[in-house]
PDB file of N, CA and C in Angstrom:
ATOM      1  N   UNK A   1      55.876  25.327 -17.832  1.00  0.00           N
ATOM      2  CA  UNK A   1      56.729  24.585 -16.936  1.00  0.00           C
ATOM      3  C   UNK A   1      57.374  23.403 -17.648  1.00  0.00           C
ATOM      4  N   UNK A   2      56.546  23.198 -18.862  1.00  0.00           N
ATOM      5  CA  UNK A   2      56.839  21.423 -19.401  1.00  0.00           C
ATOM      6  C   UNK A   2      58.155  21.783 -20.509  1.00  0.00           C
ATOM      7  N   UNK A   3      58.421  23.144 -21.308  1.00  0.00           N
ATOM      8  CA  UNK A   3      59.465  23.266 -21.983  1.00  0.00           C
ATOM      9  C   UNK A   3      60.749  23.688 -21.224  1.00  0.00           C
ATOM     10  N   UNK A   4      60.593  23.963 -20.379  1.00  0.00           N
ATOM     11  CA  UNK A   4      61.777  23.765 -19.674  1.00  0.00           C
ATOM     12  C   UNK A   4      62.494  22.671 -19.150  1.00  0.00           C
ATOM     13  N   UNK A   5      61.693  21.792 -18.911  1.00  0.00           N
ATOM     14  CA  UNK A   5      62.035  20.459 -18.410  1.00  0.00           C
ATOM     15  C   UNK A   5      61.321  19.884 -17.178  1.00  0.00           C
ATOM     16  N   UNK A   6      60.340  20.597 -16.475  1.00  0.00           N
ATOM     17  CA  UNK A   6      59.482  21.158 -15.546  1.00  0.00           C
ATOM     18  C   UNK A   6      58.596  19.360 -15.475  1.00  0.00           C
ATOM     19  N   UNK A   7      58.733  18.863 -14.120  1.00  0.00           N
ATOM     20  CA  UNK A   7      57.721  18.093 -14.370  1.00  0.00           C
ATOM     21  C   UNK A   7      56.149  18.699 -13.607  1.00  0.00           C
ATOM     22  N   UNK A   8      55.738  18.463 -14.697  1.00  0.00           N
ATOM     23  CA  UNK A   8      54.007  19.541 -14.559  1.00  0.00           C
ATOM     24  C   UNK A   8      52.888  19.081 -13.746  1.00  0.00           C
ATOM     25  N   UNK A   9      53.015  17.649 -13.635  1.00  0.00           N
ATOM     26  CA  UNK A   9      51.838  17.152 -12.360  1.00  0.00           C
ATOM     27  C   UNK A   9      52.471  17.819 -11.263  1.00  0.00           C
ATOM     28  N   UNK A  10      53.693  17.047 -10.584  1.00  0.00           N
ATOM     29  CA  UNK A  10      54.176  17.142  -9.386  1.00  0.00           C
ATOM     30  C   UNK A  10      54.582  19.168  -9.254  1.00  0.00           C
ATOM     31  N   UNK A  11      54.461  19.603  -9.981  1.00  0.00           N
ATOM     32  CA  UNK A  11      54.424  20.922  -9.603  1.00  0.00           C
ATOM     33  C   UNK A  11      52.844  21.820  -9.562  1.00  0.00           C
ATOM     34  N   UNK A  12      52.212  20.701 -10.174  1.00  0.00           N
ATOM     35  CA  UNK A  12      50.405  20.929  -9.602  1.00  0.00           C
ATOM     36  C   UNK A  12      50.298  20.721  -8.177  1.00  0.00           C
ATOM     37  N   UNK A  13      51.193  19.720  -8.161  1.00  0.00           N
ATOM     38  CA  UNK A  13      50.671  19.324  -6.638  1.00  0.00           C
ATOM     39  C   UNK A  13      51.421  20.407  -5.257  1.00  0.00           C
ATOM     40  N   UNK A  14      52.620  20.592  -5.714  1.00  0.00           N
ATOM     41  CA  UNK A  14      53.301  21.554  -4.914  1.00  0.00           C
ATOM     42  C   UNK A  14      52.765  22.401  -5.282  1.00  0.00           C
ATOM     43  N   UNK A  15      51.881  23.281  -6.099  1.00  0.00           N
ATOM     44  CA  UNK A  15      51.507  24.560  -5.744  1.00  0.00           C
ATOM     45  C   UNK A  15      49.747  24.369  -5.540  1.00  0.00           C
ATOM     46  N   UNK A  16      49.362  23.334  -5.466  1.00  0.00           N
ATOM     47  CA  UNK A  16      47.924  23.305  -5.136  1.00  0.00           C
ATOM     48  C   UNK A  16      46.833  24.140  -4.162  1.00  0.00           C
ATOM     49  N   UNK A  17      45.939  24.756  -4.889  1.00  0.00           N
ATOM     50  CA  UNK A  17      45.645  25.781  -3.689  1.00  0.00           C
ATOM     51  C   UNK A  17      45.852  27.566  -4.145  1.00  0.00           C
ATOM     52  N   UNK A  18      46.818  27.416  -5.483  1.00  0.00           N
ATOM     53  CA  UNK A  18      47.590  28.691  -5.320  1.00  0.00           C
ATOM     54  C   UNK A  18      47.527  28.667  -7.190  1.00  0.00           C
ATOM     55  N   UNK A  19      46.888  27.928  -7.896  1.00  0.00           N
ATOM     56  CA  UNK A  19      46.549  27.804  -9.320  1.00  0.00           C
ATOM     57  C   UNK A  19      45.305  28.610  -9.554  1.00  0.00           C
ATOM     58  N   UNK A  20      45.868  29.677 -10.102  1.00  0.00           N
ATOM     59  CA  UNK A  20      44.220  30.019 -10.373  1.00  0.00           C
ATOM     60  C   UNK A  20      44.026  30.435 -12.051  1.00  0.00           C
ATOM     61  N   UNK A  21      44.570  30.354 -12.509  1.00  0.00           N
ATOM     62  CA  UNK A  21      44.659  30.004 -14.136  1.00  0.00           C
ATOM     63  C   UNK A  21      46.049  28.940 -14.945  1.00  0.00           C
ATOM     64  N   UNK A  22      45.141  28.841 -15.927  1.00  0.00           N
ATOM     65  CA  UNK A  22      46.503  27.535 -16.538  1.00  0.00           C
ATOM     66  C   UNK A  22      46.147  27.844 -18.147  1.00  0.00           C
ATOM     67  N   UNK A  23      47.641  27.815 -18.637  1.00  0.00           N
ATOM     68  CA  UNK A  23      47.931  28.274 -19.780  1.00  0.00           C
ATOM     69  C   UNK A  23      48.551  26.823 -20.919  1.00  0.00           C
ATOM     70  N   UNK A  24      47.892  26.297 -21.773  1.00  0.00           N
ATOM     71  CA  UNK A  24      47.811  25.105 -22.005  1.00  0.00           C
ATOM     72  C   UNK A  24      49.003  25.947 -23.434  1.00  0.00           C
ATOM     73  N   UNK A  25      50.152  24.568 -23.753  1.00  0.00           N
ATOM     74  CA  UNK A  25      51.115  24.452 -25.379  1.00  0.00           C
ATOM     75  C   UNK A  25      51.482  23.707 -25.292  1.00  0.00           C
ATOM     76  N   UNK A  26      51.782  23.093 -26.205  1.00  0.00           N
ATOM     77  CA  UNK A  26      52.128  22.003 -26.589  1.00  0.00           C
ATOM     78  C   UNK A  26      53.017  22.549 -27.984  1.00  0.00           C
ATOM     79  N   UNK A  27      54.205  21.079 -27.792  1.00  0.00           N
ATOM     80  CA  UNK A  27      55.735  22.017 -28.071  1.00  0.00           C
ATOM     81  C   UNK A  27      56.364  20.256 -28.723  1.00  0.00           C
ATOM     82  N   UNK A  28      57.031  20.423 -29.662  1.00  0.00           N
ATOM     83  CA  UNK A  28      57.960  19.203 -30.172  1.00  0.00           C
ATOM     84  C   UNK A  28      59.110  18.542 -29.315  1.00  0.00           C
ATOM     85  N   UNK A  29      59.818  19.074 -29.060  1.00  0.00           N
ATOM     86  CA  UNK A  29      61.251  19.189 -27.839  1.00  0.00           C
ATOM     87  C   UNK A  29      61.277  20.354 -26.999  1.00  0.00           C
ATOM     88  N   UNK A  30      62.130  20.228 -26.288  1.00  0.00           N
ATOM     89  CA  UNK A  30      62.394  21.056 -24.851  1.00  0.00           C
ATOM     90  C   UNK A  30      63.006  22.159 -25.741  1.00  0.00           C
ATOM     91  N   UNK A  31      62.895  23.587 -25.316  1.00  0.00           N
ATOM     92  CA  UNK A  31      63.352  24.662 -25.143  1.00  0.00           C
ATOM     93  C   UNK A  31      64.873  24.782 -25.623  1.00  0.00           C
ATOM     94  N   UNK A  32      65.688  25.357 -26.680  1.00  0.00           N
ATOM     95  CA  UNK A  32      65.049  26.250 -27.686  1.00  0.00           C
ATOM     96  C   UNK A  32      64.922  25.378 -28.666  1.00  0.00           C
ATOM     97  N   UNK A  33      65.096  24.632 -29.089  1.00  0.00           N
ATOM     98  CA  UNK A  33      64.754  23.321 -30.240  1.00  0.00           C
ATOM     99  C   UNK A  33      63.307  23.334 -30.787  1.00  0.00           C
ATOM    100  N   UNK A  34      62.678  23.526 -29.642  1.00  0.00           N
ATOM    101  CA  UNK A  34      61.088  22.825 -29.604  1.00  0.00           C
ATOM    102  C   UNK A  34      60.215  23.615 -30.585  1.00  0.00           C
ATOM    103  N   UNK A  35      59.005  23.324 -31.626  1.00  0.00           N
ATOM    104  CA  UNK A  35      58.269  23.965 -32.117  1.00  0.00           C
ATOM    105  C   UNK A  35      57.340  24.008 -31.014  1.00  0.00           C
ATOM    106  N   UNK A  36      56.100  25.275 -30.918  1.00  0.00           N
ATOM    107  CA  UNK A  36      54.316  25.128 -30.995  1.00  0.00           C
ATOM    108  C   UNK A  36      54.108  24.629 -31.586  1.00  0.00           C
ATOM    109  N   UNK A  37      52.688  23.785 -31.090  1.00  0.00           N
ATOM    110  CA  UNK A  37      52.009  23.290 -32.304  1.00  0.00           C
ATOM    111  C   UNK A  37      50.410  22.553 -31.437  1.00  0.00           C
ATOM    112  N   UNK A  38      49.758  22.199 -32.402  1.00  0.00           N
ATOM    113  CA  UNK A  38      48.415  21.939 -31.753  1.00  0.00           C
ATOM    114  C   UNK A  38      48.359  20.938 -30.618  1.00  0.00           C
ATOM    115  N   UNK A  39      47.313  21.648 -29.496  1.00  0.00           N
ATOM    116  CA  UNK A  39      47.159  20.324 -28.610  1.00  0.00           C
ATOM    117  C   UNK A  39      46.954  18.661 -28.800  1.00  0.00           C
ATOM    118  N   UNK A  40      47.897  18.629 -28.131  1.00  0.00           N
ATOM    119  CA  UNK A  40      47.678  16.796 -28.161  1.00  0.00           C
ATOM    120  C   UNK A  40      48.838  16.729 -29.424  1.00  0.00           C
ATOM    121  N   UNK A  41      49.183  17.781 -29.649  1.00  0.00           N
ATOM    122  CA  UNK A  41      50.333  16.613 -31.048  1.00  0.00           C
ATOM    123  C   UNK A  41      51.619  16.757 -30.553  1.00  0.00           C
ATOM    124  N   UNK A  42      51.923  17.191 -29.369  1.00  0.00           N
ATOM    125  CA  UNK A  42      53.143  17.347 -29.209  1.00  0.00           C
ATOM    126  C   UNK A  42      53.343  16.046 -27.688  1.00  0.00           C
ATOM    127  N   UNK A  43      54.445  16.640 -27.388  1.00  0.00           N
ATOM    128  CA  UNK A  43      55.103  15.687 -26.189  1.00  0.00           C
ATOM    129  C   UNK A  43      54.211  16.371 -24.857  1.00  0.00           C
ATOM    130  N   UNK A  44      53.979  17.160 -24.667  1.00  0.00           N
ATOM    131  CA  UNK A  44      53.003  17.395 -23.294  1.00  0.00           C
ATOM    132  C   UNK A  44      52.034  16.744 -23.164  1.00  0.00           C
ATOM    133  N   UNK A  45      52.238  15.887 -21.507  1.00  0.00           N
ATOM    134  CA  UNK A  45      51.678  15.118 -20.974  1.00  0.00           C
ATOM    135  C   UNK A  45      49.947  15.747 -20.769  1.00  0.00           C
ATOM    136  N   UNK A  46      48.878  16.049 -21.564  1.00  0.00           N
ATOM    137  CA  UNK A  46      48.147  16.691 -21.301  1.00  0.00           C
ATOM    138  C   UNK A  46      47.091  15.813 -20.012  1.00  0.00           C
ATOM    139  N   UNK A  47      46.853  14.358 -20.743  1.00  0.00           N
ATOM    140  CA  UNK A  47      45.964  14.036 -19.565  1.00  0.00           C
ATOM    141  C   UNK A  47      46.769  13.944 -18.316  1.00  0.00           C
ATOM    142  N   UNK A  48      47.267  13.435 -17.698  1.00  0.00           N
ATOM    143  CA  UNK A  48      48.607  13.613 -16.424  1.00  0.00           C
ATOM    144  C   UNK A  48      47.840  14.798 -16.111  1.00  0.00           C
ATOM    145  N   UNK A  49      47.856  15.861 -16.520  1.00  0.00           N
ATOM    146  CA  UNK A  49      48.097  17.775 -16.551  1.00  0.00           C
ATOM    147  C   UNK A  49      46.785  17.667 -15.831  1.00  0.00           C
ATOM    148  N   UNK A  50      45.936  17.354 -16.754  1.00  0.00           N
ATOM    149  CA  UNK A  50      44.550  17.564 -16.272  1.00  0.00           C
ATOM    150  C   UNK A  50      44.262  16.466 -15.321  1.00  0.00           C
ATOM    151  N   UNK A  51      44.119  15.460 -14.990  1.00  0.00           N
ATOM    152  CA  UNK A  51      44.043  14.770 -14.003  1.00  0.00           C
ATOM    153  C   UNK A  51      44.513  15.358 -12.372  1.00  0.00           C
ATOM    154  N   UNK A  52      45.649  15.743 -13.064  1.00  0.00           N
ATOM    155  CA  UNK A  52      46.009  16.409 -11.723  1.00  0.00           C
ATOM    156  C   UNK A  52      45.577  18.091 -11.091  1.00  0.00           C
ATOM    157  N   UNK A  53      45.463  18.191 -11.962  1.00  0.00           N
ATOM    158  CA  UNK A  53      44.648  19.705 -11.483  1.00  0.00           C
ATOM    159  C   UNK A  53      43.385  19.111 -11.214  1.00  0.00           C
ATOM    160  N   UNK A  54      42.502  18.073 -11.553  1.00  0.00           N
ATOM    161  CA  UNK A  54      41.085  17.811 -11.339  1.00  0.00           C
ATOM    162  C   UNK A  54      41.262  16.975  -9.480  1.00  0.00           C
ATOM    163  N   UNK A  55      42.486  16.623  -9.752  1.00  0.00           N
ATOM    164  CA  UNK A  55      42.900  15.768  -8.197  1.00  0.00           C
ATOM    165  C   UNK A  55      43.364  16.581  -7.250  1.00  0.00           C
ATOM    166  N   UNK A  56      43.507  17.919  -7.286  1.00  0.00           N
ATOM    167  CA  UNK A  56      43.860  19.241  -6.472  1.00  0.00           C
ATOM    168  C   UNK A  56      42.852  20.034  -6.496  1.00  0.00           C
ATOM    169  N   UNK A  57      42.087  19.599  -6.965  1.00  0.00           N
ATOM    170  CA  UNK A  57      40.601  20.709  -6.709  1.00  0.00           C
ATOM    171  C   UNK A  57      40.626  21.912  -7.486  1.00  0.00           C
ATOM    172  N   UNK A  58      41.093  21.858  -8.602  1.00  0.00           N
ATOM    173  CA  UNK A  58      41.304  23.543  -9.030  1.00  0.00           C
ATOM    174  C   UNK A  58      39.948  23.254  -9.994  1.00  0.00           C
ATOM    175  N   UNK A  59      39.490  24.223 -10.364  1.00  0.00           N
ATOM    176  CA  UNK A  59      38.213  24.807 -10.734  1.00  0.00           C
ATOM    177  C   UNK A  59      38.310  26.223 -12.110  1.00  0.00           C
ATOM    178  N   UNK A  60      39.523  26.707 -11.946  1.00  0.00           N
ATOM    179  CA  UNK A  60      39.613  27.714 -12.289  1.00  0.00           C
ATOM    180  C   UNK A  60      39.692  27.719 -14.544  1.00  0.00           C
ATOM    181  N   UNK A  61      40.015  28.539 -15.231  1.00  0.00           N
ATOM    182  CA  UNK A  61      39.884  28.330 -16.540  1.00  0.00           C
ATOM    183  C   UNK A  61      41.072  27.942 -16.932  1.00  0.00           C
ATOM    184  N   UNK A  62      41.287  26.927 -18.148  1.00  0.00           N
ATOM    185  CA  UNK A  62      42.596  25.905 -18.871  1.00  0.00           C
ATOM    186  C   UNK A  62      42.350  26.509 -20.209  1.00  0.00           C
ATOM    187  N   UNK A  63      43.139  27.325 -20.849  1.00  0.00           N
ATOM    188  CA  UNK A  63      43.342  28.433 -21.890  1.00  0.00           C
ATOM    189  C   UNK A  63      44.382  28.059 -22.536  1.00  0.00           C
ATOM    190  N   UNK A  64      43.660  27.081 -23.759  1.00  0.00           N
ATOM    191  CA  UNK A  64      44.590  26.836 -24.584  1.00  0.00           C
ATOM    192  C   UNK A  64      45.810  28.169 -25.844  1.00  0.00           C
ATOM    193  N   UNK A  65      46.768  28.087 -25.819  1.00  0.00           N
ATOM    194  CA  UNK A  65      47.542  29.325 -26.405  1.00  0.00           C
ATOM    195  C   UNK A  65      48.929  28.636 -27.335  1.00  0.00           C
ATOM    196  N   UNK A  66      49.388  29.337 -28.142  1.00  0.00           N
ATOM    197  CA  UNK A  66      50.415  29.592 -29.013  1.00  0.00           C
ATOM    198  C   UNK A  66      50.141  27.957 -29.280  1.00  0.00           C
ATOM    199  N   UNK A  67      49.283  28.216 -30.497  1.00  0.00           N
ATOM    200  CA  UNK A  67      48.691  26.860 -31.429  1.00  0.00           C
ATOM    201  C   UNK A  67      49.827  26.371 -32.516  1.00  0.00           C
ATOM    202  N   UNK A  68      50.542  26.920 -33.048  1.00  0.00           N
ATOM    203  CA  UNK A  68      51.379  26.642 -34.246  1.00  0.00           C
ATOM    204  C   UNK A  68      50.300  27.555 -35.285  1.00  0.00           C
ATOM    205  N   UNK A  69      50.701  27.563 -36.609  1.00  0.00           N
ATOM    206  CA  UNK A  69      50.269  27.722 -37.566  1.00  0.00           C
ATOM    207  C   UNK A  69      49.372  26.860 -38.529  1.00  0.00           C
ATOM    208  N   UNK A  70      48.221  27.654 -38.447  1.00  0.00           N
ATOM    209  CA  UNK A  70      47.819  26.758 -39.432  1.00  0.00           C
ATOM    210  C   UNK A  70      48.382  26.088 -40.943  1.00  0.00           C
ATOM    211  N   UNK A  71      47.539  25.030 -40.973  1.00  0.00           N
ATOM    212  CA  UNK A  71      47.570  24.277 -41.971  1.00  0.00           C
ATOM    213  C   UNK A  71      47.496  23.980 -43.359  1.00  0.00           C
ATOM    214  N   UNK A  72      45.917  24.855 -42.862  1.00  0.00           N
ATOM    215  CA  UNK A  72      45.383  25.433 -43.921  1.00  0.00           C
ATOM    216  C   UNK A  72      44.778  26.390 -44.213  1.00  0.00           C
ATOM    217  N   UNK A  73      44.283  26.885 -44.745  1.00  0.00           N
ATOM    218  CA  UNK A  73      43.291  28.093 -44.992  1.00  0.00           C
ATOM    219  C   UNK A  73      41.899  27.859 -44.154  1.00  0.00           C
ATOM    220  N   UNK A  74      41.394  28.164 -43.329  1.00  0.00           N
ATOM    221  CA  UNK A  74      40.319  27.890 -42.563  1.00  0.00           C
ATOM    222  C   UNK A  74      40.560  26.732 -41.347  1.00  0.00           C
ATOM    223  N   UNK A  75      41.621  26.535 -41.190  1.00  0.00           N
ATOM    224  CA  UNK A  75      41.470  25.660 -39.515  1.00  0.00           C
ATOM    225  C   UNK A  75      41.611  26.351 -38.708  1.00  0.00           C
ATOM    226  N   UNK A  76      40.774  26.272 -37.880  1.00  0.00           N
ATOM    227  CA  UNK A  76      40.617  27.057 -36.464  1.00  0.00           C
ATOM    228  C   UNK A  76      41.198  26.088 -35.313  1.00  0.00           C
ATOM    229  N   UNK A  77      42.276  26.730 -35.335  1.00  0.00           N
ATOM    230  CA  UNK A  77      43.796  25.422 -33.921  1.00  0.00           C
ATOM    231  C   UNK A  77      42.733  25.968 -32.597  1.00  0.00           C
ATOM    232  N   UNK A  78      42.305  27.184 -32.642  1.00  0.00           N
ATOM    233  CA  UNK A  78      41.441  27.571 -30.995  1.00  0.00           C
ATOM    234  C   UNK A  78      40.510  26.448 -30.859  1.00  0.00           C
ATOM    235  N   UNK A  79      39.310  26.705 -31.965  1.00  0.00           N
ATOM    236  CA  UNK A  79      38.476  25.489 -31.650  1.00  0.00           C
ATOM    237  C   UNK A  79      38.571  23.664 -31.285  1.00  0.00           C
ATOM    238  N   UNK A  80      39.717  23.950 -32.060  1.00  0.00           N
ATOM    239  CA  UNK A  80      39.830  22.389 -31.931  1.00  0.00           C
ATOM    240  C   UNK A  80      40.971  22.216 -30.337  1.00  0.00           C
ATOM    241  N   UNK A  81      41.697  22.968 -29.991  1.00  0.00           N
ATOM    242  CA  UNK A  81      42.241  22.963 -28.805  1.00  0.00           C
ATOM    243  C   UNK A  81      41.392  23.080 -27.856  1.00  0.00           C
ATOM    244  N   UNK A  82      40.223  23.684 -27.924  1.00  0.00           N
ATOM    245  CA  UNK A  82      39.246  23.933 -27.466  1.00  0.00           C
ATOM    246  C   UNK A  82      38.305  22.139 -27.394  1.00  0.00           C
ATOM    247  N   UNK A  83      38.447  21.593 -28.045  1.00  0.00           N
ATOM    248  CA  UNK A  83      37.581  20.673 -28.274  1.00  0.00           C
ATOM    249  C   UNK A  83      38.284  19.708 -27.493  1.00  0.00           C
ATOM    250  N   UNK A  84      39.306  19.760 -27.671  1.00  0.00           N
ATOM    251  CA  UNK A  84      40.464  18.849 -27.458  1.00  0.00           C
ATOM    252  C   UNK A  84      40.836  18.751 -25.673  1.00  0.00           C
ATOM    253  N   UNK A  85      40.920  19.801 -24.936  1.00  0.00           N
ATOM    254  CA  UNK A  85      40.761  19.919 -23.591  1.00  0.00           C
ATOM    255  C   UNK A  85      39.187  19.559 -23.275  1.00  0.00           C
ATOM    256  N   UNK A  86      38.052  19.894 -23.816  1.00  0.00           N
ATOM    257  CA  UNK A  86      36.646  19.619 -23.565  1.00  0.00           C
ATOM    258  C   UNK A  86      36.907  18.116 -23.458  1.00  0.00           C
ATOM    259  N   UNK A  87      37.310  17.213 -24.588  1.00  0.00           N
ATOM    260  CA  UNK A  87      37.799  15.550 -24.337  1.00  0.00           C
ATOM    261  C   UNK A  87      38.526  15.601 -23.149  1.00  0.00           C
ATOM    262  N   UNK A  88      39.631  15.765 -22.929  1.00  0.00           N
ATOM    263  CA  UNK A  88      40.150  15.378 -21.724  1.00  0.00           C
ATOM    264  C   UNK A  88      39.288  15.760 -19.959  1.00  0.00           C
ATOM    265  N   UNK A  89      38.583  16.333 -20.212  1.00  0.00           N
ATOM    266  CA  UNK A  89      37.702  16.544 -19.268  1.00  0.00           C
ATOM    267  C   UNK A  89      36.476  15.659 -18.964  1.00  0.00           C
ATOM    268  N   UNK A  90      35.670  15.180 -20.405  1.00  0.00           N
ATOM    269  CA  UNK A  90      34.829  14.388 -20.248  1.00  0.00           C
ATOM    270  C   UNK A  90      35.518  13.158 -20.159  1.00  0.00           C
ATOM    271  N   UNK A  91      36.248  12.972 -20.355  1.00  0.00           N
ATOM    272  CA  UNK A  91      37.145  11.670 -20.008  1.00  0.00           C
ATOM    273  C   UNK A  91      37.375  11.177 -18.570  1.00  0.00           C
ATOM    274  N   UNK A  92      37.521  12.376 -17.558  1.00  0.00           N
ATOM    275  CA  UNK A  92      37.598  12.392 -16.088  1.00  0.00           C
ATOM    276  C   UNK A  92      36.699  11.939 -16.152  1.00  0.00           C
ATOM    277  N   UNK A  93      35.519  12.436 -16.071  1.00  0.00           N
ATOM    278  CA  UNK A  93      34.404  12.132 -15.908  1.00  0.00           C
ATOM    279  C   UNK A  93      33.187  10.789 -16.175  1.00  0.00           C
ATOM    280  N   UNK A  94      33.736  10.536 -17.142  1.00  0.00           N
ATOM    281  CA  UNK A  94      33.482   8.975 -17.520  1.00  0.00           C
ATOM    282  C   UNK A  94      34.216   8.221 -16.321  1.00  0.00           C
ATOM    283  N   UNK A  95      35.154   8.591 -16.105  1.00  0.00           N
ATOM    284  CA  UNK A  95      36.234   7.386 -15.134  1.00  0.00           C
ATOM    285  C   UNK A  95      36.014   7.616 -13.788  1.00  0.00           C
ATOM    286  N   UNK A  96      35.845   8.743 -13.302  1.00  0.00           N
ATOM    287  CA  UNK A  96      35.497   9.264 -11.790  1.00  0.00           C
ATOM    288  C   UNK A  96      33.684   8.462 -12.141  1.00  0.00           C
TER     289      UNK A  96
END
């Protein structure tokens, strides 16, 4: 929703109820300009994202996808996107 120009909370909130999976990228610029690339390094508002799905009650799985390319020989972009949404979650949680 966010490379299009999509604002991504307020369309959590209009479809709240009706989310039952979420597909996490993170992108340089808007659509077609924009690279992939690893969570958190791009312009997507991730905590916003997650806050608001945690403030609509959704429950369901946040599946991080289309990482960019690695770096190097042995970085794993899953795990650490992986790690990287696990932070923004315990972060709610500290604050709630």
């Amino acid at each position: 929703m966010d490379i299009v120009g999509g604002d991504v909370p307020s369309l959590v909130k209009a479809f709240a109820g009706k989310i039952h999976f979420c597909q996490f990228r993170d992108h340089s610029e808007r659509w077609p300009a924009g690279r992939e690339g690893p969570l958190g390094k791009g312009w997507v508002d991730f905590p916003a994202i997650v806050a608001t799905l945690q403030e609509v009650g959704y429950e369901g799985i946040i599946h991080p996808e289309h990482l960019g390319k690695p770096r190097h020989s042995g970085e794993d972009l899953l795990a650490k996107a992986v790690g990287y949404v696990q932070h923004l979650l315990s972060a709610l949680e500290v604050e709630g």
